[in-house]
N, C-alpha and C. Protein backbone atom coordinates (compact mmCIF):
# COMPACT_ATOMS: atom_id res chain seq x y z
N UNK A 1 -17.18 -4.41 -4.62
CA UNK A 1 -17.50 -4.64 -6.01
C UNK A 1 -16.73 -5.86 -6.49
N UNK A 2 -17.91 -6.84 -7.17
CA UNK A 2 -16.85 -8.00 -7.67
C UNK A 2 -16.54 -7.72 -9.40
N UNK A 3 -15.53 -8.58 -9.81
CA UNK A 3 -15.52 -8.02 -11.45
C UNK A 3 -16.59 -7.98 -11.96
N UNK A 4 -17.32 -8.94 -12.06
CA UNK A 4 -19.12 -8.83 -12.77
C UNK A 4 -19.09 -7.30 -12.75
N UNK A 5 -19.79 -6.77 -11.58
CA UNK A 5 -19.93 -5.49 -11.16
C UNK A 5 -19.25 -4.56 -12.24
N UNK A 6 -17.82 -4.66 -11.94
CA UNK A 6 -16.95 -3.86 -12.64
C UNK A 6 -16.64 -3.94 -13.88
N UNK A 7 -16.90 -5.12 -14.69
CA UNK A 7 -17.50 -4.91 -15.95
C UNK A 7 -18.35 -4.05 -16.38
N UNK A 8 -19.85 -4.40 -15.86
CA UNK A 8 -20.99 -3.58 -15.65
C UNK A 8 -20.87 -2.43 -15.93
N UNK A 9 -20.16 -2.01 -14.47
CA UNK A 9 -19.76 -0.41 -14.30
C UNK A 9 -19.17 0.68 -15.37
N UNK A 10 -18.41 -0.33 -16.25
CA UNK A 10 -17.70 0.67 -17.10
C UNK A 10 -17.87 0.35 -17.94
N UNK A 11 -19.05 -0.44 -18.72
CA UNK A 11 -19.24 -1.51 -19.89
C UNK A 11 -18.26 -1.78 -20.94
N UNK A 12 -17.60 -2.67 -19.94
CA UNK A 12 -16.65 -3.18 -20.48
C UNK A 12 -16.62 -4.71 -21.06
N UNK A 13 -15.69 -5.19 -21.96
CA UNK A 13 -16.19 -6.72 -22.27
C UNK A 13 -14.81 -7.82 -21.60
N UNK A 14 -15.25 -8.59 -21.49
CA UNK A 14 -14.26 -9.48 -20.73
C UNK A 14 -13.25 -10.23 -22.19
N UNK A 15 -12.10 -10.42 -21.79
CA UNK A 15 -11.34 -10.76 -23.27
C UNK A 15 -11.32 -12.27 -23.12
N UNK A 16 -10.82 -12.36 -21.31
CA UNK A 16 -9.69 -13.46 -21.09
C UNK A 16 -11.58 -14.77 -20.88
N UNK A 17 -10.83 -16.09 -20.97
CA UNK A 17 -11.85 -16.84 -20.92
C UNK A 17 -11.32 -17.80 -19.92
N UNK A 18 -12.44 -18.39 -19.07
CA UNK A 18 -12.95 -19.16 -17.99
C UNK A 18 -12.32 -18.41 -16.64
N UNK A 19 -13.26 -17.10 -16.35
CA UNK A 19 -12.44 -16.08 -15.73
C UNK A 19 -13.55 -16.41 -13.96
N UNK A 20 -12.93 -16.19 -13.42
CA UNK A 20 -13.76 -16.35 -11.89
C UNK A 20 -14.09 -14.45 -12.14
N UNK A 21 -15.31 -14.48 -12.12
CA UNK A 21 -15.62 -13.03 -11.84
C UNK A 21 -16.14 -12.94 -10.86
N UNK A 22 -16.03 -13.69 -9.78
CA UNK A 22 -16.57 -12.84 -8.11
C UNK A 22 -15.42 -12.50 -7.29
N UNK A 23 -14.41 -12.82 -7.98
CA UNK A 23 -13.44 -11.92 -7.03
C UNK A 23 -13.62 -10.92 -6.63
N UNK A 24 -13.16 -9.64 -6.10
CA UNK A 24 -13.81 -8.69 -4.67
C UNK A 24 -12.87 -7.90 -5.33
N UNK A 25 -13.09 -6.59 -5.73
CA UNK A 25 -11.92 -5.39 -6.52
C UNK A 25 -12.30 -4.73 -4.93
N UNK A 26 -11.15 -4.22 -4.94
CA UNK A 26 -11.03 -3.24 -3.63
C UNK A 26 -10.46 -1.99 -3.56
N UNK A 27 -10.22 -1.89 -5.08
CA UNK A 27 -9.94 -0.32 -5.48
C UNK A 27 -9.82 -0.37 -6.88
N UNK A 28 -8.82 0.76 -7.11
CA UNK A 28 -8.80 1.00 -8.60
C UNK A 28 -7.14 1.45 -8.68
N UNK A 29 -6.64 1.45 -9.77
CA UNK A 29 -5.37 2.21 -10.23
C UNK A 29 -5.34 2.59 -11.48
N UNK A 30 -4.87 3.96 -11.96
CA UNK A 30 -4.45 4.05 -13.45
C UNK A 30 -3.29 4.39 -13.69
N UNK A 31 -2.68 3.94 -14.60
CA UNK A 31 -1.33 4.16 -14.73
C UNK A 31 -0.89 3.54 -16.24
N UNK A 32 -0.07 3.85 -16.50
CA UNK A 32 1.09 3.49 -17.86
C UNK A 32 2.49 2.82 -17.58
N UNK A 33 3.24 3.73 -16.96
CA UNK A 33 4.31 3.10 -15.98
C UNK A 33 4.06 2.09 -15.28
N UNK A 34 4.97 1.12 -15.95
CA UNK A 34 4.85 0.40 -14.78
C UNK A 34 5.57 -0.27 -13.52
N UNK A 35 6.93 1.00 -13.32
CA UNK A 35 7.16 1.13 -12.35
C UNK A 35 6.32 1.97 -11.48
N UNK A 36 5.90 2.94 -11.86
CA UNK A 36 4.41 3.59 -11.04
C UNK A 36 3.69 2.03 -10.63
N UNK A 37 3.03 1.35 -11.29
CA UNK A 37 2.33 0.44 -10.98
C UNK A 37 3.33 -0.95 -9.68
N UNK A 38 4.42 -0.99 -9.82
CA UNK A 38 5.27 -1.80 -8.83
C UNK A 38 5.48 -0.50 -7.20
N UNK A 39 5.67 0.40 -7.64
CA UNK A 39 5.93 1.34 -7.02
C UNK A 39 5.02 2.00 -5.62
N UNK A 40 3.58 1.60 -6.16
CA UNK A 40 2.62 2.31 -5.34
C UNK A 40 1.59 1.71 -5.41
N UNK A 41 1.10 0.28 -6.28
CA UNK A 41 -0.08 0.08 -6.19
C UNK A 41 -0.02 -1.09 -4.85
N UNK A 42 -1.70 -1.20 -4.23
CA UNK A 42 -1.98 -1.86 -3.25
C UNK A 42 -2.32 -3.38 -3.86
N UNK A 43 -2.50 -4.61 -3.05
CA UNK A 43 -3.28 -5.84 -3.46
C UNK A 43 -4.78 -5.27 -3.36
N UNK A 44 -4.89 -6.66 -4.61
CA UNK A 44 -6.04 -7.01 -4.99
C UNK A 44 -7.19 -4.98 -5.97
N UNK A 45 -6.24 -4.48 -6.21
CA UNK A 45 -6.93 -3.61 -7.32
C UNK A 45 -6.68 -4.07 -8.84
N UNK A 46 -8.06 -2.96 -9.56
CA UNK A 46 -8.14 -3.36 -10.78
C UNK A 46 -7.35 -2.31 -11.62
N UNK A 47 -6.08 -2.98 -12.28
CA UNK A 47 -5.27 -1.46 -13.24
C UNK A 47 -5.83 -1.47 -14.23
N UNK A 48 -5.88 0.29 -14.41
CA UNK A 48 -6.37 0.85 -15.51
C UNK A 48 -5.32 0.89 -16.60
N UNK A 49 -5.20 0.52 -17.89
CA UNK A 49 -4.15 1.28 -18.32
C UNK A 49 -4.03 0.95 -20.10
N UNK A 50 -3.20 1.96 -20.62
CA UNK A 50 -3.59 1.83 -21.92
C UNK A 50 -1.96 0.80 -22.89
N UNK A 51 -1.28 0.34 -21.69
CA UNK A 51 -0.48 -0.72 -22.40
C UNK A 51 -0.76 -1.92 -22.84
N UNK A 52 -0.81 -3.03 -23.89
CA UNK A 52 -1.45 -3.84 -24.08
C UNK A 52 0.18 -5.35 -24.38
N UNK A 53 0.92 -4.92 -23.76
CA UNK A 53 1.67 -5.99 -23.68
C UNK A 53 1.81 -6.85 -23.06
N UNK A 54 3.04 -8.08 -23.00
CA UNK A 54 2.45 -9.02 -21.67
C UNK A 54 3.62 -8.77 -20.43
N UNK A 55 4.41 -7.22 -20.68
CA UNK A 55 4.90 -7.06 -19.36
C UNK A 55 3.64 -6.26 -18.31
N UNK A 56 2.69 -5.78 -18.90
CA UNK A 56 1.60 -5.60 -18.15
C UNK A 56 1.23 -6.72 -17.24
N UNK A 57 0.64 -7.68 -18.06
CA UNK A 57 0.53 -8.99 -17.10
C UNK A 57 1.13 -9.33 -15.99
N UNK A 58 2.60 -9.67 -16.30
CA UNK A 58 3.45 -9.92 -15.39
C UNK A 58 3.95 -8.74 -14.02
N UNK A 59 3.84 -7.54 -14.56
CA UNK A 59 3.82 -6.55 -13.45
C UNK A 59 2.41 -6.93 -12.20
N UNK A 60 1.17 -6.92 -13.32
CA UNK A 60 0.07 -7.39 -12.35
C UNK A 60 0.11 -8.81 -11.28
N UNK A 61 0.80 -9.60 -12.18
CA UNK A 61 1.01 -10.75 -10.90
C UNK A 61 1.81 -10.14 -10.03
N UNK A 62 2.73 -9.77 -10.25
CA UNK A 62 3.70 -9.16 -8.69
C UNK A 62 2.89 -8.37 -7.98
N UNK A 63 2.36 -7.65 -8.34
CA UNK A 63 1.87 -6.59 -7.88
C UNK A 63 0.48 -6.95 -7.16
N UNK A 64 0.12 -8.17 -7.72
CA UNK A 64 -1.18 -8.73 -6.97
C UNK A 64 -2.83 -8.19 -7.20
N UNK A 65 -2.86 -7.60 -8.58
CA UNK A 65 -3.38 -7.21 -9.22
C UNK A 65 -4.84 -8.05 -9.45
N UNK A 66 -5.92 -7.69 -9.40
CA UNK A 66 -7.53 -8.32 -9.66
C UNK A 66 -7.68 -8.72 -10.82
N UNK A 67 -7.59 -7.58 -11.79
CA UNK A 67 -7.90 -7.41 -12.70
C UNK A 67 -7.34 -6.40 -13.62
N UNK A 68 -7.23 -6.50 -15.06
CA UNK A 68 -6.72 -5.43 -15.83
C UNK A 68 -7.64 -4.76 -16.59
N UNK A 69 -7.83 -3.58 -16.90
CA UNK A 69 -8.77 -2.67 -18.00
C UNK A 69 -8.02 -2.11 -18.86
N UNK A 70 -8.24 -2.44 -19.95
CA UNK A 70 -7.28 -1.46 -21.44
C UNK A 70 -8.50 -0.66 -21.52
N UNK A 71 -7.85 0.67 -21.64
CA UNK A 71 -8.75 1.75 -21.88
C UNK A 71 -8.82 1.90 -23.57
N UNK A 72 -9.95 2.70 -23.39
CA UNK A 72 -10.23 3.58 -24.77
C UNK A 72 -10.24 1.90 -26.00
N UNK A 73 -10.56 1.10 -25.65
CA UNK A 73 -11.02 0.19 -26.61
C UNK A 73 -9.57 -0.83 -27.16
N UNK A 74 -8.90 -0.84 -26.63
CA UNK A 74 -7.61 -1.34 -26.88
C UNK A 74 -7.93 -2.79 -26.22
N UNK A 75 -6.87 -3.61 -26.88
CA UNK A 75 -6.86 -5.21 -27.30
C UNK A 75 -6.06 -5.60 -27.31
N UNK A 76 -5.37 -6.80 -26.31
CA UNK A 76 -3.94 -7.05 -26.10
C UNK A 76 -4.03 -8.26 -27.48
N UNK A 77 -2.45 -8.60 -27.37
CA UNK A 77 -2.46 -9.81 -28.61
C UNK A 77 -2.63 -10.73 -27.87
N UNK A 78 -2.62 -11.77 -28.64
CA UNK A 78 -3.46 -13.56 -28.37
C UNK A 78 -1.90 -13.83 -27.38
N UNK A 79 -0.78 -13.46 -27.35
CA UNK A 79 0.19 -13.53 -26.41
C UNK A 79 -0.06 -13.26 -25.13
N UNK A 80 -0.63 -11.56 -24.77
CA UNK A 80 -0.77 -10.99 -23.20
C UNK A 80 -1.62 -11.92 -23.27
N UNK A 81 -3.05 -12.24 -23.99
CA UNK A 81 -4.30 -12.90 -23.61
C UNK A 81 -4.16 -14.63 -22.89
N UNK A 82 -2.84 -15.23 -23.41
CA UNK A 82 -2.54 -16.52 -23.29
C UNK A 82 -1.63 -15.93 -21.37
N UNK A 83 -1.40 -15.25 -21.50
CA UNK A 83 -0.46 -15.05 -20.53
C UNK A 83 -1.27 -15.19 -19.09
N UNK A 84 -1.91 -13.60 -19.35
CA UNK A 84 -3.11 -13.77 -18.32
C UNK A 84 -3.91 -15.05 -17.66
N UNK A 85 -4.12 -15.39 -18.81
CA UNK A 85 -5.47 -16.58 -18.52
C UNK A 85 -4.51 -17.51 -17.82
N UNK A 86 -2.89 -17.78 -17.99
CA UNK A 86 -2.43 -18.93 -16.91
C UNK A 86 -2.38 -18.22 -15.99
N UNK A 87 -2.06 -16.86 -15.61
CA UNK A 87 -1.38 -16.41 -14.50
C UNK A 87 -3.31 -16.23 -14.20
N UNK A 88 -4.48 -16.50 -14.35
CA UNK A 88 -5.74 -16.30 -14.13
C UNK A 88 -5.88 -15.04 -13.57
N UNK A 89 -5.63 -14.00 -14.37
CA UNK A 89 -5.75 -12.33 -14.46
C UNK A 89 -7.27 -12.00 -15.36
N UNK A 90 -7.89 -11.48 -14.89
CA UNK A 90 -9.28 -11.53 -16.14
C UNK A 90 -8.22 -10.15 -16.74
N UNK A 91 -8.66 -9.95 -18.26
CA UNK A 91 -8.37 -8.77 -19.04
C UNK A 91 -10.02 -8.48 -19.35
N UNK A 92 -9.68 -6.89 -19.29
CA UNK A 92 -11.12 -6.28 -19.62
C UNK A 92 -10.32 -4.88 -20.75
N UNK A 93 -11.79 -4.93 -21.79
CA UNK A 93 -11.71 -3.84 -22.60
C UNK A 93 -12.42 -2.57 -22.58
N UNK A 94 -12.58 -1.57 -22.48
CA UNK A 94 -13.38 -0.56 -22.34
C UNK A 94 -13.64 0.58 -23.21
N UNK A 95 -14.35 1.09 -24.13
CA UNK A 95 -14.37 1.92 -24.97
C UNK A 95 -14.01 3.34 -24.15
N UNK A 96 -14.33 3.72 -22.81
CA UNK A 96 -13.87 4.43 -21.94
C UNK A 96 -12.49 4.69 -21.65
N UNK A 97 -12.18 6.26 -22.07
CA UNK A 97 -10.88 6.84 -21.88
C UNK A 97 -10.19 6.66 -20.38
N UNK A 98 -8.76 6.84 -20.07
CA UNK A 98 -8.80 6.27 -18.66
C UNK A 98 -9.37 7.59 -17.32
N UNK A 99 -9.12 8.63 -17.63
CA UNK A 99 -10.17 9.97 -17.40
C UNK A 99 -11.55 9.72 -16.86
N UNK A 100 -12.12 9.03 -17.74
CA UNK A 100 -13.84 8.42 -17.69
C UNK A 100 -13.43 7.49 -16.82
N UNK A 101 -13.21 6.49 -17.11
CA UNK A 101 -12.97 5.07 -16.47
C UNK A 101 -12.45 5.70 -14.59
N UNK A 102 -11.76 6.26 -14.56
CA UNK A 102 -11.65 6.88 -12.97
C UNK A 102 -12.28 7.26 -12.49
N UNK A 103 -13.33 8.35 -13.31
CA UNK A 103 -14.41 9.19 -12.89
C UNK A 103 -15.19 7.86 -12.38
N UNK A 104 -16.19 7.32 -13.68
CA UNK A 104 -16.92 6.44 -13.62
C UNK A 104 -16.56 5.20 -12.36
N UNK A 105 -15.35 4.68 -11.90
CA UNK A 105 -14.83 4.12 -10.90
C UNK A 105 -15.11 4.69 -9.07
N UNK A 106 -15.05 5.84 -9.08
CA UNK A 106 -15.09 6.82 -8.12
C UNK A 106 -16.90 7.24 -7.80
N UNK A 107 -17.50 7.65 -9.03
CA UNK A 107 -18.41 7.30 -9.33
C UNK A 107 -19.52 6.22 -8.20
N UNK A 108 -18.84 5.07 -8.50
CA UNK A 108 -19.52 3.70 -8.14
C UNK A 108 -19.04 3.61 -6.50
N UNK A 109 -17.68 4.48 -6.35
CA UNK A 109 -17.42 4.68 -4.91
C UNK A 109 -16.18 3.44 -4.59
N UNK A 110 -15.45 3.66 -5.95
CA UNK A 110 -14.09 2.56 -5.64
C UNK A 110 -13.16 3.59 -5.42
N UNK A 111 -12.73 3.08 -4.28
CA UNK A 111 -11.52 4.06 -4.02
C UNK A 111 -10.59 4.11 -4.93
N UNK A 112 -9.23 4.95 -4.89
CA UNK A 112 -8.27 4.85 -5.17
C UNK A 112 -7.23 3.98 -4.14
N UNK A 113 -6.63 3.14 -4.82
CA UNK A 113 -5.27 2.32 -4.28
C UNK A 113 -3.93 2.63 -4.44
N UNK A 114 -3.94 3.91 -4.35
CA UNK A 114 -2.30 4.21 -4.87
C UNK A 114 -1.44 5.02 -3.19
N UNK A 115 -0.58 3.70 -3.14
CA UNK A 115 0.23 4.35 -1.75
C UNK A 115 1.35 5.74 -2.08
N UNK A 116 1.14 6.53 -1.79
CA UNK A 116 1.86 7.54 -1.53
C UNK A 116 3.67 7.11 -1.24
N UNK A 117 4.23 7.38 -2.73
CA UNK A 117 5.74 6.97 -2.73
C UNK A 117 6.89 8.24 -1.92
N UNK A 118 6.15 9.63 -2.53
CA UNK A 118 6.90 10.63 -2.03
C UNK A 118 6.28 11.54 -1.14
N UNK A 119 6.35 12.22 -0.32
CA UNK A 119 5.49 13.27 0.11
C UNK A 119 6.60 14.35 0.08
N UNK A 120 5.84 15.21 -0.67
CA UNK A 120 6.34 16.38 -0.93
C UNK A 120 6.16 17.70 -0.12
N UNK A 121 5.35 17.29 1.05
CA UNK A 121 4.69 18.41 1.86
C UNK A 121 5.63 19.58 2.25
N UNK A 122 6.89 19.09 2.75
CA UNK A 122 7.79 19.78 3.25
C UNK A 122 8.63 20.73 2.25
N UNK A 123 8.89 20.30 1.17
CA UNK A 123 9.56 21.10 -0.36
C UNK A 123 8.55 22.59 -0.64
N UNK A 124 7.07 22.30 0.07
CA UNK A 124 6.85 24.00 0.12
C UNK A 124 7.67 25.32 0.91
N UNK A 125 8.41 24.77 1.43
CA UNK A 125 8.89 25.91 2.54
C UNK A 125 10.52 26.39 1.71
């Protein structure tokens, strides 16, 4: 799925401007934390998430991030928006809760990208 697509998918609107939308999403993430997001996400996914600041941004460049989705209709300021567009991050908006937005993601058959930080398997015994 390229962003086009993933716009599409979750009808979402694009914020950031002169955005390459054929880049290639190769999963998905949702999250708030964003040490969760340094912590476990893979390259090249699209984060879900309902923070609209510009340490979002900057987590996504490290992190190697596609693309960003503010859920539930949320709107970063003309700051994250200036931020993005140098670091060439598309921002996307979505009237879709981040709940929906996963479903609807999974849905379309985007995986999840989240590496497994702890395994807890053994704490059953």
């Amino acid at each position: 799925m390229n962003i086009q697509e993933l716009i599409d998918a979750i009808e979402g609107e694009l914020i950031t401007k002169d955005t390459d939308l054929t880049k290639e999403v190769k999963g998905a993430f949702a999250a708030d934390l964003m040490s969760d997001v340094l912590a476990s996400i893979e390259p090249e996914t699209v984060l879900l998430t309902g923070l609209c600041n510009p340490q979002v941004v900057r987590t996504a460049r490290i992190a190697d991030v596609v693309a960003i989705v503010f859920v539930r209709g949320k709107n970063p300021d003309e700051s994250t928006i200036a931020l993005a567009e140098k670091e060439e991050i598309p921002l996307i908006t979505s009237q879709l809760g981040m709940y929906a937005l996963c479903g609807r993601l999974n849905y379309f058959k985007l995986p999840s990208l989240e590496e497994v930080v702890y395994d807890n398997t053994n704490d059953l015994n």
